[in-house]
PDB file of N, CA and C in Angstrom:
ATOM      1  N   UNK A   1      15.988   4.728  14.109  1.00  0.00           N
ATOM      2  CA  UNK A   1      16.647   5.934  13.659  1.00  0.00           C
ATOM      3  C   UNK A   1      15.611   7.035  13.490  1.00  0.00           C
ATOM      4  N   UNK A   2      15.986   8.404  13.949  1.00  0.00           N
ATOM      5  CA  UNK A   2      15.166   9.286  13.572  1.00  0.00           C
ATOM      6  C   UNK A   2      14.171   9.889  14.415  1.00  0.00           C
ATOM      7  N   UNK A   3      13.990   8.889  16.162  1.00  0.00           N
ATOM      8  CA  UNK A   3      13.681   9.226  17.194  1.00  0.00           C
ATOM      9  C   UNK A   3      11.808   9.292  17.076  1.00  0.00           C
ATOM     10  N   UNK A   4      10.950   9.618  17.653  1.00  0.00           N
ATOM     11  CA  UNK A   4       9.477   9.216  18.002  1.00  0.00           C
ATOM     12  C   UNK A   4       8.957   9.877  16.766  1.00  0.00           C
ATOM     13  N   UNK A   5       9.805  10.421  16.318  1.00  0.00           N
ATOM     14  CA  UNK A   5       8.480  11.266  15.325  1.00  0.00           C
ATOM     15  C   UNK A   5       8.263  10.599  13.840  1.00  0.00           C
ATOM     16  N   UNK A   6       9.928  10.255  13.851  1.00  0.00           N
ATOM     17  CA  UNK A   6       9.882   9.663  12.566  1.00  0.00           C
ATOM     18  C   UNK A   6       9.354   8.322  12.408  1.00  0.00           C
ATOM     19  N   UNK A   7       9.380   7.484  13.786  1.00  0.00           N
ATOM     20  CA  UNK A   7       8.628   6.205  14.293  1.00  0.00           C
ATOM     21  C   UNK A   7       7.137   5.911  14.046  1.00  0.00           C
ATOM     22  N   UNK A   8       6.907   7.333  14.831  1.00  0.00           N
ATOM     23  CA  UNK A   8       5.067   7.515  14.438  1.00  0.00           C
ATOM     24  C   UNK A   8       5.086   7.710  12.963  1.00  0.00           C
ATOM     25  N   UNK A   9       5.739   8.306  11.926  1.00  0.00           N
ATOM     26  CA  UNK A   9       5.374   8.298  10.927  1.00  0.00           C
ATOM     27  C   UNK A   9       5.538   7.073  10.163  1.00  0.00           C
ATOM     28  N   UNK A  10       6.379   6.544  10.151  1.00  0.00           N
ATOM     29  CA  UNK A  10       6.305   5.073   9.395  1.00  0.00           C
ATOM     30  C   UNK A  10       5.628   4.023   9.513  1.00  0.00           C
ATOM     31  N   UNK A  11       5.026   3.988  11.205  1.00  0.00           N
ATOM     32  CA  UNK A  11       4.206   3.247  11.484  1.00  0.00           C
ATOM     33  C   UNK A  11       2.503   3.889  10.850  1.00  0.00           C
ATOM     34  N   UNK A  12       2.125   5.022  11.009  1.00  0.00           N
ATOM     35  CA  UNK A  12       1.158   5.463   9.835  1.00  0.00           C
ATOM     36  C   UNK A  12       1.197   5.291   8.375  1.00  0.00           C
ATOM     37  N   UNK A  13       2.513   5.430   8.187  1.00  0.00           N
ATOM     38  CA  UNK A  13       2.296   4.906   6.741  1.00  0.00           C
ATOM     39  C   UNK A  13       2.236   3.503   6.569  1.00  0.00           C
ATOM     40  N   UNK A  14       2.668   2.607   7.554  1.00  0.00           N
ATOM     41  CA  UNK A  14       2.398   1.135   7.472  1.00  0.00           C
ATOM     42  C   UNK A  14       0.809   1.024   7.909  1.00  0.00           C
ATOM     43  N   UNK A  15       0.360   1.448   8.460  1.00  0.00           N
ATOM     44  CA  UNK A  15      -1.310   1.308   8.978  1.00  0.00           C
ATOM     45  C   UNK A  15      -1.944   1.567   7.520  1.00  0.00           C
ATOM     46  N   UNK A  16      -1.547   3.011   6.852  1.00  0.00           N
ATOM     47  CA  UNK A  16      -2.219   3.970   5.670  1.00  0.00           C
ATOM     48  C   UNK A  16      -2.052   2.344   4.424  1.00  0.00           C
ATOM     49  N   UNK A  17      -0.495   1.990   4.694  1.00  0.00           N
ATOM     50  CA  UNK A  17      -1.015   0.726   3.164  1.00  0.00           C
ATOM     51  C   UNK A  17      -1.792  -0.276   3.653  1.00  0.00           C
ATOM     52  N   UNK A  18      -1.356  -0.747   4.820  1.00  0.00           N
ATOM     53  CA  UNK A  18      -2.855  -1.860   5.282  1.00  0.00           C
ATOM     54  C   UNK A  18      -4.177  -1.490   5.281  1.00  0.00           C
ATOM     55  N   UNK A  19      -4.459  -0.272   5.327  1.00  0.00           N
ATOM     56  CA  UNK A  19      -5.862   0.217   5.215  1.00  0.00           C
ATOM     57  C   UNK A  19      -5.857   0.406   4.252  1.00  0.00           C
ATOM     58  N   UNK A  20      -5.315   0.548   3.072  1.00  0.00           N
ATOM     59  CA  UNK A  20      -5.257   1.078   1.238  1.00  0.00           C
ATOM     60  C   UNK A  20      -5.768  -0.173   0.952  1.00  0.00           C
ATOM     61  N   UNK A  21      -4.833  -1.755   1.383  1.00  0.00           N
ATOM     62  CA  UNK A  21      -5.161  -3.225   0.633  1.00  0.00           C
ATOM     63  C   UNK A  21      -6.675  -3.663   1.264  1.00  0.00           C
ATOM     64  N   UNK A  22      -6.960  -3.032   2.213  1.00  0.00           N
ATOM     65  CA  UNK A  22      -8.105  -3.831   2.838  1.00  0.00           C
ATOM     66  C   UNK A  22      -9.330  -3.141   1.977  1.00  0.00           C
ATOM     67  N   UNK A  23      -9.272  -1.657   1.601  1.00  0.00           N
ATOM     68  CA  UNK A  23     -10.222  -1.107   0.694  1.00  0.00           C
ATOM     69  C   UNK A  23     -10.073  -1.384  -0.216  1.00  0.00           C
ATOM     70  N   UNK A  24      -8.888  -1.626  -1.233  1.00  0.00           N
ATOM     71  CA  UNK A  24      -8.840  -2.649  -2.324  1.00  0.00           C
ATOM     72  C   UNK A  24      -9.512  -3.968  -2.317  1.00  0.00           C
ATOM     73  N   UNK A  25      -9.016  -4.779  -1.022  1.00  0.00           N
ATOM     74  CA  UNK A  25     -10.042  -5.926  -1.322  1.00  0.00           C
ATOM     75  C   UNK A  25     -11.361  -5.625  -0.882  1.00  0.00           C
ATOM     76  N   UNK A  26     -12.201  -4.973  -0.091  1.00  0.00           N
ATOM     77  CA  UNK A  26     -13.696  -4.498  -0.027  1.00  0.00           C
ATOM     78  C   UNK A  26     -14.376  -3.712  -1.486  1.00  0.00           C
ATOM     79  N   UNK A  27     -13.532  -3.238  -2.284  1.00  0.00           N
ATOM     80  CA  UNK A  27     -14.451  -2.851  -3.471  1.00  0.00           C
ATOM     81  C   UNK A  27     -13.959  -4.457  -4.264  1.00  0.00           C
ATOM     82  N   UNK A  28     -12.859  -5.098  -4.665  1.00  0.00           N
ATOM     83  CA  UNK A  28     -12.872  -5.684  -4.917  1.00  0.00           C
ATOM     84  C   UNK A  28     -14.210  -6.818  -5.154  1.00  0.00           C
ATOM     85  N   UNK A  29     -14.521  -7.374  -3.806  1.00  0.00           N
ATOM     86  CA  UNK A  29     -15.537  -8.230  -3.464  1.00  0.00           C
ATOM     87  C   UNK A  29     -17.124  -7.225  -3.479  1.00  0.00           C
ATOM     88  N   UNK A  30     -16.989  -6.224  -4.031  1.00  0.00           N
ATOM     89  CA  UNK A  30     -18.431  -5.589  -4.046  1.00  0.00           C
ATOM     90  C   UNK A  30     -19.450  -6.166  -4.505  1.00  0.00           C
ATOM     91  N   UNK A  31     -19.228  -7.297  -5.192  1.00  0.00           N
ATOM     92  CA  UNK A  31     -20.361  -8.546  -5.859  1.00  0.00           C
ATOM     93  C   UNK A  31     -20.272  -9.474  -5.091  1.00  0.00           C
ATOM     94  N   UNK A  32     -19.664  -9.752  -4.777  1.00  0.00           N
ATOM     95  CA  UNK A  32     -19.665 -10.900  -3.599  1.00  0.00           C
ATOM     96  C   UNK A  32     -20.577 -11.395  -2.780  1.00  0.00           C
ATOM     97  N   UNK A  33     -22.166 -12.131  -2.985  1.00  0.00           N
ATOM     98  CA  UNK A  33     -22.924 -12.542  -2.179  1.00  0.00           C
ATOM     99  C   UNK A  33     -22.079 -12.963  -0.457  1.00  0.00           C
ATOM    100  N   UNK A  34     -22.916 -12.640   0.747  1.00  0.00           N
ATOM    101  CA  UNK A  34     -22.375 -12.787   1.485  1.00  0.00           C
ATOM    102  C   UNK A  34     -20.971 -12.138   2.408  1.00  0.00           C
ATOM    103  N   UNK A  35     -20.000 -11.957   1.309  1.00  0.00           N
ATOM    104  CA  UNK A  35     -19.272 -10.740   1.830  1.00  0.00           C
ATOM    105  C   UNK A  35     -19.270  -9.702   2.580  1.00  0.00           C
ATOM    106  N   UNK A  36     -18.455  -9.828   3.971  1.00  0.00           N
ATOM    107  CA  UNK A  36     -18.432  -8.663   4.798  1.00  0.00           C
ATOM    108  C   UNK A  36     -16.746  -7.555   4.664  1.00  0.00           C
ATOM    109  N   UNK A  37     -17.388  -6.441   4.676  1.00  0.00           N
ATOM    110  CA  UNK A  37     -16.418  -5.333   4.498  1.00  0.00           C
ATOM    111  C   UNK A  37     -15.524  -5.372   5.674  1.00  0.00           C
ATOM    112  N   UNK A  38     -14.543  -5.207   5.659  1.00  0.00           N
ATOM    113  CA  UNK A  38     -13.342  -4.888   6.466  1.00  0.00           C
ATOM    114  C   UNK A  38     -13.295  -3.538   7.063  1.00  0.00           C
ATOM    115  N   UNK A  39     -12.982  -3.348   7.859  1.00  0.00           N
ATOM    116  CA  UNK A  39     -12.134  -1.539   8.445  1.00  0.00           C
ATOM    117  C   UNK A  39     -11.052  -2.065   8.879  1.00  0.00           C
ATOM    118  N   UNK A  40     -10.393  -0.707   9.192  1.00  0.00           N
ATOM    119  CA  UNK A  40      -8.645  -0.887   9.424  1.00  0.00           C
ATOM    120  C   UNK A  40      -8.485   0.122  10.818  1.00  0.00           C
ATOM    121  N   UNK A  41      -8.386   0.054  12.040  1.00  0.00           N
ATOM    122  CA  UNK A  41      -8.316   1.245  13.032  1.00  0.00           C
ATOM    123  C   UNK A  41      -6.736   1.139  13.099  1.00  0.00           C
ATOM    124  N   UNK A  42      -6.351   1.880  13.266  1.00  0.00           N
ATOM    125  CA  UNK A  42      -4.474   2.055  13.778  1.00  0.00           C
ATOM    126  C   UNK A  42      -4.428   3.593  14.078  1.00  0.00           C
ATOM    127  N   UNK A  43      -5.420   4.504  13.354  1.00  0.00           N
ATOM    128  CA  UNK A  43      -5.003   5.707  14.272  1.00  0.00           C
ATOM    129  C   UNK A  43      -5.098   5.988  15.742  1.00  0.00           C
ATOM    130  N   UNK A  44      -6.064   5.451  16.548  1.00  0.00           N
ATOM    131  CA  UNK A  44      -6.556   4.956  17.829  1.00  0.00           C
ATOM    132  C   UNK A  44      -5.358   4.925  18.670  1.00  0.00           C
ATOM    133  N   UNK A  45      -4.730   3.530  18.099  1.00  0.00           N
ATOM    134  CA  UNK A  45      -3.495   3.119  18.976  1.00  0.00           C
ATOM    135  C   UNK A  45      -2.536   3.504  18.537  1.00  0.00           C
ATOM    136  N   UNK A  46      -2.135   4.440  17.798  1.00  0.00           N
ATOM    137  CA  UNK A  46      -1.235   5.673  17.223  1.00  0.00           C
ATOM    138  C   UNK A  46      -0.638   6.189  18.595  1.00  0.00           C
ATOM    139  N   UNK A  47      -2.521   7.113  18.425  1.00  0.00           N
ATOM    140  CA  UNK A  47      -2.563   8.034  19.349  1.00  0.00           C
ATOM    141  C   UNK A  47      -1.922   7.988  20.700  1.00  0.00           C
ATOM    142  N   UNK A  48      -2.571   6.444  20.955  1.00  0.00           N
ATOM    143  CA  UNK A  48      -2.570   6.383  22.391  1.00  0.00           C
ATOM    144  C   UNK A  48      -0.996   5.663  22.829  1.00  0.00           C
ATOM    145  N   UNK A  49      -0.278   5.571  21.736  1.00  0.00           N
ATOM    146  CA  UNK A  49       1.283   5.049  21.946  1.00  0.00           C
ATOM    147  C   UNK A  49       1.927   6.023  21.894  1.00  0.00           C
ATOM    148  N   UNK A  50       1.838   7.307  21.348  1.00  0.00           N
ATOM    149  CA  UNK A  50       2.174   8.832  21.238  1.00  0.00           C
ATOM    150  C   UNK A  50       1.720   9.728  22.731  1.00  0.00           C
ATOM    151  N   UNK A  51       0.810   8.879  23.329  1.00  0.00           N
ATOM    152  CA  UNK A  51       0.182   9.755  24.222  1.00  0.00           C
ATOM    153  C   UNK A  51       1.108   8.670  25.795  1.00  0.00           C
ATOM    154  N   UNK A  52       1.641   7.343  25.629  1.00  0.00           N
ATOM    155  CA  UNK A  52       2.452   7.379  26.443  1.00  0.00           C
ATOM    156  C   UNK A  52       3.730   7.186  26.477  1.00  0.00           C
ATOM    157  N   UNK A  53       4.167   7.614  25.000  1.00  0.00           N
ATOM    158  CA  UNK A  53       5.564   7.636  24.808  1.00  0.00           C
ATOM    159  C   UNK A  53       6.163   8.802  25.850  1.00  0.00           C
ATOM    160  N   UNK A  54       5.018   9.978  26.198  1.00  0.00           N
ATOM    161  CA  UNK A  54       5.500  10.954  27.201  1.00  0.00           C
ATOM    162  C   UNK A  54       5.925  10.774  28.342  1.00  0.00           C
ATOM    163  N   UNK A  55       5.449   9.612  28.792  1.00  0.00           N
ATOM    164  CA  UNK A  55       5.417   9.207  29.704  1.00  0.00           C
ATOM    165  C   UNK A  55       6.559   8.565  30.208  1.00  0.00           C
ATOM    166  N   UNK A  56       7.218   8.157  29.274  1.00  0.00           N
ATOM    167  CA  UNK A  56       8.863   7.581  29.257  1.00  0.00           C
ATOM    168  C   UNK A  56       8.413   5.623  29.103  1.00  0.00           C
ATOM    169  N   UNK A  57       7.318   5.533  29.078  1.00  0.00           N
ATOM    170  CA  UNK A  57       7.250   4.641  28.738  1.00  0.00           C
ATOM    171  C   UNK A  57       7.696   4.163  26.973  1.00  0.00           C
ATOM    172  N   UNK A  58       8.046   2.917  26.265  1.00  0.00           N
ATOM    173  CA  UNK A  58       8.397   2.804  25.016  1.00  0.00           C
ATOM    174  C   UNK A  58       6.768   2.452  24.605  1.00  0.00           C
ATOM    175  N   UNK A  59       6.691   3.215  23.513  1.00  0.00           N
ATOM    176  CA  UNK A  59       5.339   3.286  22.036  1.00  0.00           C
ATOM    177  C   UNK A  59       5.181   2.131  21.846  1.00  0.00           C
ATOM    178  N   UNK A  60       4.092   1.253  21.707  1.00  0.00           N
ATOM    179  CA  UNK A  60       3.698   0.557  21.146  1.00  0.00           C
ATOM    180  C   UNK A  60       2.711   0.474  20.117  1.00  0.00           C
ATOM    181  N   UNK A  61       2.368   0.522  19.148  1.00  0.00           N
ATOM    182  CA  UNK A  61       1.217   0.753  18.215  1.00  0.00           C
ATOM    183  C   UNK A  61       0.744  -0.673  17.662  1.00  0.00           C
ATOM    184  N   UNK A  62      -0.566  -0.987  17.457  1.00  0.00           N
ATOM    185  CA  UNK A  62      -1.259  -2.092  16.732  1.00  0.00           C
ATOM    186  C   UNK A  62      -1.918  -1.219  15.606  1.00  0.00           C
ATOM    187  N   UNK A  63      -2.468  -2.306  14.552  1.00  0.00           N
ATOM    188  CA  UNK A  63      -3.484  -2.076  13.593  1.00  0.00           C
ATOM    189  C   UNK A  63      -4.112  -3.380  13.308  1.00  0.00           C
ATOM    190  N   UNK A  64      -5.409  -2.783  14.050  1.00  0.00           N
ATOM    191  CA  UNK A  64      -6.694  -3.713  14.182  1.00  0.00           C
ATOM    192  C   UNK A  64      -7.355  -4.061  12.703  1.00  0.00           C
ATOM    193  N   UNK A  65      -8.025  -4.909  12.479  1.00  0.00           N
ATOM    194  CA  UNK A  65      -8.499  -4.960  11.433  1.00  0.00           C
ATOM    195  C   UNK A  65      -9.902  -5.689  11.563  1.00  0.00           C
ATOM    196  N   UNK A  66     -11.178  -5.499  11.747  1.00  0.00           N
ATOM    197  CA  UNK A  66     -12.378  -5.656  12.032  1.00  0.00           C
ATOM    198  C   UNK A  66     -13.315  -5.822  10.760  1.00  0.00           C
ATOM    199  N   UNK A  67     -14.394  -6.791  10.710  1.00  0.00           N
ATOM    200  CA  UNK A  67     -15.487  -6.332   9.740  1.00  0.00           C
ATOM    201  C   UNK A  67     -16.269  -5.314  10.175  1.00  0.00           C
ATOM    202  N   UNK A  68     -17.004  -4.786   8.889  1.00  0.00           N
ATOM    203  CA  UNK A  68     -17.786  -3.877   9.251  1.00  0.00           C
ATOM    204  C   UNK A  68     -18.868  -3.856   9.577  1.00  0.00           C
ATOM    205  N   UNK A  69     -19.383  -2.644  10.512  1.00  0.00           N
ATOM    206  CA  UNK A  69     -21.045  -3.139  11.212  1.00  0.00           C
ATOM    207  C   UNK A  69     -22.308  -2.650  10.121  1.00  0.00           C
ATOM    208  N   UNK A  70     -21.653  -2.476   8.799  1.00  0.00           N
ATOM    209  CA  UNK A  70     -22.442  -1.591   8.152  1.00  0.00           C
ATOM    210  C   UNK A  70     -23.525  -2.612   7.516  1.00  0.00           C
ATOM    211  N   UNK A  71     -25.159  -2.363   7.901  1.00  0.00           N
ATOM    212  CA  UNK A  71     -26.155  -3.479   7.268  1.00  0.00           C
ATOM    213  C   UNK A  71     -26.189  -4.108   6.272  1.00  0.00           C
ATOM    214  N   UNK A  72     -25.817  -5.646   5.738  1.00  0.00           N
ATOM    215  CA  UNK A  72     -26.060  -6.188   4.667  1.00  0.00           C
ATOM    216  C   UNK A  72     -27.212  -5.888   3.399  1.00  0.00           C
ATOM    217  N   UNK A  73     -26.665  -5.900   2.185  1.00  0.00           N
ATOM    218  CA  UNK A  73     -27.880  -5.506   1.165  1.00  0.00           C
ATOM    219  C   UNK A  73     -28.626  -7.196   1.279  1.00  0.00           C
ATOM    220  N   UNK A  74     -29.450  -6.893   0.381  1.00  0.00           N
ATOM    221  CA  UNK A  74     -30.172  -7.923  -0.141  1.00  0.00           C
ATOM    222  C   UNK A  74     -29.661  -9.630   0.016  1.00  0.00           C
ATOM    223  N   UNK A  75     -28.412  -9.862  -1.220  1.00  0.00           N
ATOM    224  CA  UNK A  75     -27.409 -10.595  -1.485  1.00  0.00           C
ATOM    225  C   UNK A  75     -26.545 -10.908   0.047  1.00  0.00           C
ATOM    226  N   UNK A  76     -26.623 -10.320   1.289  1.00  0.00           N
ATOM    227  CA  UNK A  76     -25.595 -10.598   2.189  1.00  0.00           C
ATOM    228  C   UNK A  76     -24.758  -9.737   2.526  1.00  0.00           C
ATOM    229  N   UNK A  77     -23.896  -8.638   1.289  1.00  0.00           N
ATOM    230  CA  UNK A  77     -22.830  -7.889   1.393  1.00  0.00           C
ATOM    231  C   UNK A  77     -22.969  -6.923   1.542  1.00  0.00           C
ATOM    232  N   UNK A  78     -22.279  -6.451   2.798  1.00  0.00           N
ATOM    233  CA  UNK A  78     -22.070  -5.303   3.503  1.00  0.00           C
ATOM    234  C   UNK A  78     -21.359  -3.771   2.464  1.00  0.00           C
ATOM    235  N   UNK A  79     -20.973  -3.846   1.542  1.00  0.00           N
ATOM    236  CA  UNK A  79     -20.011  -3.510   0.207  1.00  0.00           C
ATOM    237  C   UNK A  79     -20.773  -1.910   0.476  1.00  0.00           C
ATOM    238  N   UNK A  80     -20.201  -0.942   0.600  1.00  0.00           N
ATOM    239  CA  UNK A  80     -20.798   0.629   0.142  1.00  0.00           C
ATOM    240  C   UNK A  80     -19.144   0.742  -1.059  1.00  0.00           C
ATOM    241  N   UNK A  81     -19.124   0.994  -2.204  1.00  0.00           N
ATOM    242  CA  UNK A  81     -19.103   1.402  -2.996  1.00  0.00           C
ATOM    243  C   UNK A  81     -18.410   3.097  -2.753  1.00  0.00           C
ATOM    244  N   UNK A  82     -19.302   3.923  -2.740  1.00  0.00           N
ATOM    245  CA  UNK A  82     -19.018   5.185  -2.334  1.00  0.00           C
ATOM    246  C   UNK A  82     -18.189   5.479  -0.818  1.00  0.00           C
ATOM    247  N   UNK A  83     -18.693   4.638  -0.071  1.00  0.00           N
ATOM    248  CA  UNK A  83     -17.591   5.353   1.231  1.00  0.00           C
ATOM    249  C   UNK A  83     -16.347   4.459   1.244  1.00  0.00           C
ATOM    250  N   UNK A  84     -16.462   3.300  -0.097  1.00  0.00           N
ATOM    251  CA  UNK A  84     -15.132   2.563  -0.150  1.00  0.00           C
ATOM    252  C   UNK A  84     -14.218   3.754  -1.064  1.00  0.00           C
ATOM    253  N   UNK A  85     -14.759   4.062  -1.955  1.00  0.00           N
ATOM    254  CA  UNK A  85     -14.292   5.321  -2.897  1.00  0.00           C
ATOM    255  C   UNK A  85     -13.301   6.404  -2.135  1.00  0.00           C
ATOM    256  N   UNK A  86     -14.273   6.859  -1.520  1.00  0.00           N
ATOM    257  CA  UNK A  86     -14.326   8.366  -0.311  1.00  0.00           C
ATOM    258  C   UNK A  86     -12.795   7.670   0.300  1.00  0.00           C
ATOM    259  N   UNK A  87     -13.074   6.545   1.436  1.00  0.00           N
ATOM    260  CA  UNK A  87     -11.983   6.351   2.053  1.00  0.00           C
ATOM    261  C   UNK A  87     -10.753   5.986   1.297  1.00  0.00           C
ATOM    262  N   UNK A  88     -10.393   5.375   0.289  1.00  0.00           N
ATOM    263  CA  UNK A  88      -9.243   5.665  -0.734  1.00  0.00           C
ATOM    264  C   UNK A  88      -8.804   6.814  -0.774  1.00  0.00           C
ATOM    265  N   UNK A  89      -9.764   7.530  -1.706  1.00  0.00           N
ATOM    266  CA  UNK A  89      -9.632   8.980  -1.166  1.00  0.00           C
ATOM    267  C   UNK A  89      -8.805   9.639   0.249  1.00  0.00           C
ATOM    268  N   UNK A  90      -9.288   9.600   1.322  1.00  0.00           N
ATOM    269  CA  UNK A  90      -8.464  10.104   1.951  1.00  0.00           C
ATOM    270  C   UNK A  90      -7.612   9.131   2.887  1.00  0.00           C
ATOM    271  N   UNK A  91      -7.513   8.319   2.674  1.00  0.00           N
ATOM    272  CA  UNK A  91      -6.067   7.129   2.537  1.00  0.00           C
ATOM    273  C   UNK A  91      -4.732   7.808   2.007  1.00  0.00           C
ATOM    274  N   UNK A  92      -4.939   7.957   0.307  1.00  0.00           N
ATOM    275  CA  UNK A  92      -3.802   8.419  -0.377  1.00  0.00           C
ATOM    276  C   UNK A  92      -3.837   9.903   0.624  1.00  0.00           C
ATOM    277  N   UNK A  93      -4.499  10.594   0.680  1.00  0.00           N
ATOM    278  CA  UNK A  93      -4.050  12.340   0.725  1.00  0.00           C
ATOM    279  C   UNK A  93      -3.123  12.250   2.389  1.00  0.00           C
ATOM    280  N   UNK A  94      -3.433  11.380   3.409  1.00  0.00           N
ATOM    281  CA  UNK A  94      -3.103  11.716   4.279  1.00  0.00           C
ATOM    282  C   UNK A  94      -1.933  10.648   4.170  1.00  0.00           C
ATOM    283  N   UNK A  95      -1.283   9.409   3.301  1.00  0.00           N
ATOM    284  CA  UNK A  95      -0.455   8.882   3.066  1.00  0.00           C
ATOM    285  C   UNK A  95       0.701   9.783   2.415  1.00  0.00           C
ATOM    286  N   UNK A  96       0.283  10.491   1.286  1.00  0.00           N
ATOM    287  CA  UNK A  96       1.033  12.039   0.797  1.00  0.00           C
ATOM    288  C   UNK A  96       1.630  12.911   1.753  1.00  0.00           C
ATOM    289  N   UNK A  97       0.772  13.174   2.904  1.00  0.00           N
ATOM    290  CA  UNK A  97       1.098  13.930   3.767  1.00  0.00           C
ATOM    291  C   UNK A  97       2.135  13.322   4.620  1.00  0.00           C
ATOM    292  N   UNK A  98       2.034  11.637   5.157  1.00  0.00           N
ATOM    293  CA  UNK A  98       3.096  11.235   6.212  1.00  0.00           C
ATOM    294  C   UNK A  98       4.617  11.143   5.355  1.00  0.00           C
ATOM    295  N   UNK A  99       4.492  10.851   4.505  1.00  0.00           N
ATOM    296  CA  UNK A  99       5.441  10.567   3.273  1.00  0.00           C
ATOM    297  C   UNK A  99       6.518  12.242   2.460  1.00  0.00           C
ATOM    298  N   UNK A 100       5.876  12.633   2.878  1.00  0.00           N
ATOM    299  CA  UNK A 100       5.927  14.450   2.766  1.00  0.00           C
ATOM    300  C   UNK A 100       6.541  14.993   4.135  1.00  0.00           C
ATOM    301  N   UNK A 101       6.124  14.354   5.277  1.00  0.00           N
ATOM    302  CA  UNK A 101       6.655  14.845   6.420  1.00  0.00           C
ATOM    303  C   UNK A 101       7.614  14.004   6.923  1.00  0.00           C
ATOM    304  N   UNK A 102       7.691  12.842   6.502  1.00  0.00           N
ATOM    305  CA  UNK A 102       8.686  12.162   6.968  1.00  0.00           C
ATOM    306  C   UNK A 102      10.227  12.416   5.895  1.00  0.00           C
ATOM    307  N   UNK A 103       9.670  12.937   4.781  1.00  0.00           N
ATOM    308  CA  UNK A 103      10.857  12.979   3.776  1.00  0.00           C
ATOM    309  C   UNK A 103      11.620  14.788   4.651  1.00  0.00           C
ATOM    310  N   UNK A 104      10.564  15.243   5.019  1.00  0.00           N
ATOM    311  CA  UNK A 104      11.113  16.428   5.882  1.00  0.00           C
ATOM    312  C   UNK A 104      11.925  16.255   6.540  1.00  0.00           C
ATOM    313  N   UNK A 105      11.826  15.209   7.778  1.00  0.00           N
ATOM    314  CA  UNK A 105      12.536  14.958   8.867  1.00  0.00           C
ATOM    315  C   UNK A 105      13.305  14.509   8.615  1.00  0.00           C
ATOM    316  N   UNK A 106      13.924  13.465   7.075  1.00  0.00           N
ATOM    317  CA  UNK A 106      14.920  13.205   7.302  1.00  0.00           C
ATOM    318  C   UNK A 106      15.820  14.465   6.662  1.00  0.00           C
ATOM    319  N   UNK A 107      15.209  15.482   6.162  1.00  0.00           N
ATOM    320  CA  UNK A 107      15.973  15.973   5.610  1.00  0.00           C
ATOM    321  C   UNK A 107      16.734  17.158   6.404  1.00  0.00           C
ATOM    322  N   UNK A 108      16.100  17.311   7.499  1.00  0.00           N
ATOM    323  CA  UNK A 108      16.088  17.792   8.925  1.00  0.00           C
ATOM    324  C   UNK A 108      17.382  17.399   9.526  1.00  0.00           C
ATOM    325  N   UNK A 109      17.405  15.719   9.329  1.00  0.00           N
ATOM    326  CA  UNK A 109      18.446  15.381  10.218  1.00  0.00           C
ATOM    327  C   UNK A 109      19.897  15.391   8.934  1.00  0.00           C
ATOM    328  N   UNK A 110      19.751  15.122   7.852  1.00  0.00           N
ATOM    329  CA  UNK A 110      20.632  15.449   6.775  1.00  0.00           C
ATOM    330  C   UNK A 110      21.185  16.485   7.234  1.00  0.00           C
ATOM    331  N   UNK A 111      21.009  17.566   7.006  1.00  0.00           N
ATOM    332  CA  UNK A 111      21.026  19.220   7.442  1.00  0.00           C
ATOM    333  C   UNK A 111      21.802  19.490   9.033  1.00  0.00           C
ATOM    334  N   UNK A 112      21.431  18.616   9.907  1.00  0.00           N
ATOM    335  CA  UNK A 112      22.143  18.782  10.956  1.00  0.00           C
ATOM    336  C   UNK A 112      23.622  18.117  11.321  1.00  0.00           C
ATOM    337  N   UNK A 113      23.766  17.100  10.040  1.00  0.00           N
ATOM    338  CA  UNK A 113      24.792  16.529  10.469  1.00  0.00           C
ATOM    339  C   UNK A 113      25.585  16.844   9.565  1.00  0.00           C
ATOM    340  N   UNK A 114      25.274  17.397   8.754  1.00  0.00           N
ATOM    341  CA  UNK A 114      26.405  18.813   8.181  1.00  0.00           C
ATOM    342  C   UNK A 114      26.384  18.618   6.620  1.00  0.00           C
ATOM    343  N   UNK A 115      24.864  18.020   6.556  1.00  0.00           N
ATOM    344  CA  UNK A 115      24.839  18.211   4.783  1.00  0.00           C
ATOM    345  C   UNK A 115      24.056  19.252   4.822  1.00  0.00           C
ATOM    346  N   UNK A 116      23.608  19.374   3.623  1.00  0.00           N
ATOM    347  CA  UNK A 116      23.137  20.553   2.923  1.00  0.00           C
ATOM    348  C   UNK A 116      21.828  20.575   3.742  1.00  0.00           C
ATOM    349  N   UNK A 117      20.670  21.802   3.599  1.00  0.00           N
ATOM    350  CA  UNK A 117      19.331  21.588   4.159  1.00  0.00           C
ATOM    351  C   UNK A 117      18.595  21.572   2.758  1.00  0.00           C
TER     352      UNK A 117
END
């Protein structure tokens, strides 16, 4: 329901909470001898399911989930602290934003089918 746009958005906001829990568990384990940090890619294959949905082909999107290449401290663990911070950070703001634009669109389609705008 709601046609490619509203598709791409839910599927970002499903990438945005899998990337929210995976930075939850990476500060989580910030003591963690040995522990390697996680990343989350899904904007990538967003893109590139948006880029042949034009095509008339049907969207497909993944969300990868990789450790990180970032050098072990001392103890083993890969853990930054601050760019785990940072990326929370802009996790929520651009989760606000799909959540904000998707509450648009439906209100878009509300409006056209003869409710209120």
């Amino acid at each position: 329901m709601g046609g490619p746009v509203v598709q791409a958005l839910q599927f970002a906001l499903d990438g945005l909470t899998i990337q929210q829990n995976v930075q939850a568990n990476n500060i989580a384990n910030v003591s963690t001898p040995g522990f390697t940090a996680s990343r989350v890619d899904f904007a990538s294959s967003l893109q590139s399911a948006l880029a042949s949905s034009t095509s008339g082909a049907p969207a497909v999107a993944s969300v990868a989930i990789t450790g990180s290449s970032r050098l072990p401290s001392t103890n083993g663990n890969n853990v930054s602290m601050s760019q785990e911070l940072v990326g929370i950070e802009k996790s929520t703001v651009w989760y606000q934003s799909a959540s904000a634009e998707i509450n648009n669109q439906y209100h878009l389609m509300r409006g056209s089918a003869g409710g209120s705008y």
